[in-house]
C-alpha atoms as a PDB file:
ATOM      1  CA  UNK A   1      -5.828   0.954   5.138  1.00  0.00           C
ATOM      2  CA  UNK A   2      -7.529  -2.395   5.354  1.00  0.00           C
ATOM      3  CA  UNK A   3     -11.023  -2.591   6.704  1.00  0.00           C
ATOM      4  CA  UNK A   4     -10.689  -4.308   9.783  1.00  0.00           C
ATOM      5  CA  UNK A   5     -13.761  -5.006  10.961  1.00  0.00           C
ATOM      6  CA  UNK A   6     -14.303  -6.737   7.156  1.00  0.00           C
ATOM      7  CA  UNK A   7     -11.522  -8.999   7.463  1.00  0.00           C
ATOM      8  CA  UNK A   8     -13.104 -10.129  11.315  1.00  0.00           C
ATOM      9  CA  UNK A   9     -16.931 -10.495   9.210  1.00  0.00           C
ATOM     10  CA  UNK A  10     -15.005 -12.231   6.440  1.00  0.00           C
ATOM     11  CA  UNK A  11     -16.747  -9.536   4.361  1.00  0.00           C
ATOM     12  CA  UNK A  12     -13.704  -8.344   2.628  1.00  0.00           C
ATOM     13  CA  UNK A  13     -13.790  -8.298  -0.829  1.00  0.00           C
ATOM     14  CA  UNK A  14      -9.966  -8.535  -3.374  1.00  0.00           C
ATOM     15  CA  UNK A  15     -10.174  -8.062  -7.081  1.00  0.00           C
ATOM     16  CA  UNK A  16      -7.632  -9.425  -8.538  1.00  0.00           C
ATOM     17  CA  UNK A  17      -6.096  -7.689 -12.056  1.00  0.00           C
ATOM     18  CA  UNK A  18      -3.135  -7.289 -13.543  1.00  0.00           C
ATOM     19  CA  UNK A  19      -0.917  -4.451 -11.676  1.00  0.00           C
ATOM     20  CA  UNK A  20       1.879  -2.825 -13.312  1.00  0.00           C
ATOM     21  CA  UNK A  21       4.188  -2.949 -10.794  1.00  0.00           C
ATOM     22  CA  UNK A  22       7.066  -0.342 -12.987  1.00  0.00           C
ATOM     23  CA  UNK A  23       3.812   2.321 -13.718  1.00  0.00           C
ATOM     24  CA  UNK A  24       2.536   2.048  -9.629  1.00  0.00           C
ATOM     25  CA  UNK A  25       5.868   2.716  -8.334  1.00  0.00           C
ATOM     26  CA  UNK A  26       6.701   5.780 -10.888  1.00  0.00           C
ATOM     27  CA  UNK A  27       3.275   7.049  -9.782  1.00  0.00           C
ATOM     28  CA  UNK A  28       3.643   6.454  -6.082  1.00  0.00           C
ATOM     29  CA  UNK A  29       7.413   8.420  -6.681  1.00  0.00           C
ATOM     30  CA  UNK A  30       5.859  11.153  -8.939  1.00  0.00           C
ATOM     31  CA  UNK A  31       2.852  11.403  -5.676  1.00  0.00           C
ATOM     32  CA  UNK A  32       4.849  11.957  -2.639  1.00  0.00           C
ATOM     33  CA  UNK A  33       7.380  14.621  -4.936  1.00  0.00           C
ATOM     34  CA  UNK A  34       4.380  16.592  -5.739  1.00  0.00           C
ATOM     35  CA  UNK A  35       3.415  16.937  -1.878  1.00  0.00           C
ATOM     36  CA  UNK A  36       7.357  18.270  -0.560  1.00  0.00           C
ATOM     37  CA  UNK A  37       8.629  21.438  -1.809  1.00  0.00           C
ATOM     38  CA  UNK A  38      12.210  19.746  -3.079  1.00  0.00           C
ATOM     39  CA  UNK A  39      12.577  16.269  -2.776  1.00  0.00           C
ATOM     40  CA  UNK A  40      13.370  14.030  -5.076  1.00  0.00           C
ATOM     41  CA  UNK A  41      13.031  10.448  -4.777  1.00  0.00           C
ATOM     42  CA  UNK A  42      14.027   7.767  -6.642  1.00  0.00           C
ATOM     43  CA  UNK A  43      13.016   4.082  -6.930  1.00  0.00           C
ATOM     44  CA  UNK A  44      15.732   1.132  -7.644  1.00  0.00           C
ATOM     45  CA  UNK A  45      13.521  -1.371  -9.270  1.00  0.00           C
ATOM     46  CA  UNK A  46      15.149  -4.723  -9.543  1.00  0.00           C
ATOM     47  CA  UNK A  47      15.350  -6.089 -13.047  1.00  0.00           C
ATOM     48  CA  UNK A  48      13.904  -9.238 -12.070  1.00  0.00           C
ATOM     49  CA  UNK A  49      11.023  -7.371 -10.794  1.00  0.00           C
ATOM     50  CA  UNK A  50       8.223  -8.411 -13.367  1.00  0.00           C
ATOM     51  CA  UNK A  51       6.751  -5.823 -14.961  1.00  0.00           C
ATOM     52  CA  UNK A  52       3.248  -7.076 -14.255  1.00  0.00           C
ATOM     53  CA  UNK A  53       1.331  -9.263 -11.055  1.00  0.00           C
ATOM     54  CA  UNK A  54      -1.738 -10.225 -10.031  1.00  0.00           C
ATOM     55  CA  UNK A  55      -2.982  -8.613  -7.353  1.00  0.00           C
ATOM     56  CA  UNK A  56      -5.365  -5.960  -6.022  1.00  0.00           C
ATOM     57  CA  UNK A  57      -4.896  -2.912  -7.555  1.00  0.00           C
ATOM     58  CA  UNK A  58      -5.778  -0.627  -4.788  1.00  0.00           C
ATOM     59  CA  UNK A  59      -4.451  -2.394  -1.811  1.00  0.00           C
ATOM     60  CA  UNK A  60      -0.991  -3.173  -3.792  1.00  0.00           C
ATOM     61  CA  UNK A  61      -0.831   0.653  -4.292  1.00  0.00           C
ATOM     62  CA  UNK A  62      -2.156   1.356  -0.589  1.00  0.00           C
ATOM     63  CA  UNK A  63       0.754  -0.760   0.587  1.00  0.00           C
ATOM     64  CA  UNK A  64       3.469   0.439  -1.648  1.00  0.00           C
ATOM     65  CA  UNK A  65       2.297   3.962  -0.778  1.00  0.00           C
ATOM     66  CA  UNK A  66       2.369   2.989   3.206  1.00  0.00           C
ATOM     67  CA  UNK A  67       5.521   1.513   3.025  1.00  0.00           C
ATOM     68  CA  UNK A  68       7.444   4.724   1.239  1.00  0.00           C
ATOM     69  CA  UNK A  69       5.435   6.243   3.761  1.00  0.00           C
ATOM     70  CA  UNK A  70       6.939   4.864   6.813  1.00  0.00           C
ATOM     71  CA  UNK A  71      10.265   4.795   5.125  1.00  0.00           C
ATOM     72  CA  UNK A  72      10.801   8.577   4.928  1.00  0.00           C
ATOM     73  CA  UNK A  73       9.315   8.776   8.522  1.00  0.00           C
ATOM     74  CA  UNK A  74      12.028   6.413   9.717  1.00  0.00           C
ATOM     75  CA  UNK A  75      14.779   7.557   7.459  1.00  0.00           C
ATOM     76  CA  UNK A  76      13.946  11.430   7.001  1.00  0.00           C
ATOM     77  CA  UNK A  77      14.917  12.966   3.908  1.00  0.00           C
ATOM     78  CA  UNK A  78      18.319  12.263   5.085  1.00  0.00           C
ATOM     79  CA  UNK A  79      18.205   8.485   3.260  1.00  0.00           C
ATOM     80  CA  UNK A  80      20.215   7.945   0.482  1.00  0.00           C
ATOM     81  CA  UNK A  81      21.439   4.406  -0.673  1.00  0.00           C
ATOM     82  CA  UNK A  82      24.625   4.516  -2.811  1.00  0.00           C
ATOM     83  CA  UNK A  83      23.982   2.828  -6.404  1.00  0.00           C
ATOM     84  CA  UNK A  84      25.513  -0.658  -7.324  1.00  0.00           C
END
């Protein structure tokens, strides 16, 4: 994920852009459906979630993507949270 031995050089380089935050995560959902045969999955996004941050586009996605990731590795495809 992150380059390591760039962080230790204090080579490592962030851009920093506007990131859609609602657009990553419907990508990110739309990715890891494609890959498993069905599976749906479905992101709560919090209304005060704003729409837009600054950040790295590539590592913000890298992240998200890593932490969906390691969800459905701890949870299975048994997780389900009820809706409010």
């Amino acid at each position: 994920m992150l380059d390591v031995s760039c962080i230790k050089h204090g080579q490592l380089r962030i851009e920093t852009k506007s990131v859609g935050l609602h657009s990553t995560l419907d990508q990110i959902v739309h990715l890891f459906e494609a890959k498993q045969k069905n599976f749906v999955l479905r992101a709560c996004i919090d209304e005060n979630l704003p729409a837009h941050v600054s950040a790295d586009p590539l590592r913000s996605r890298q992240i998200l993507i890593s932490l969906v990731n390691n969800a459905l590795k701890i949870h299975g495809r048994r997780f389900c949270r009820d809706q409010d």
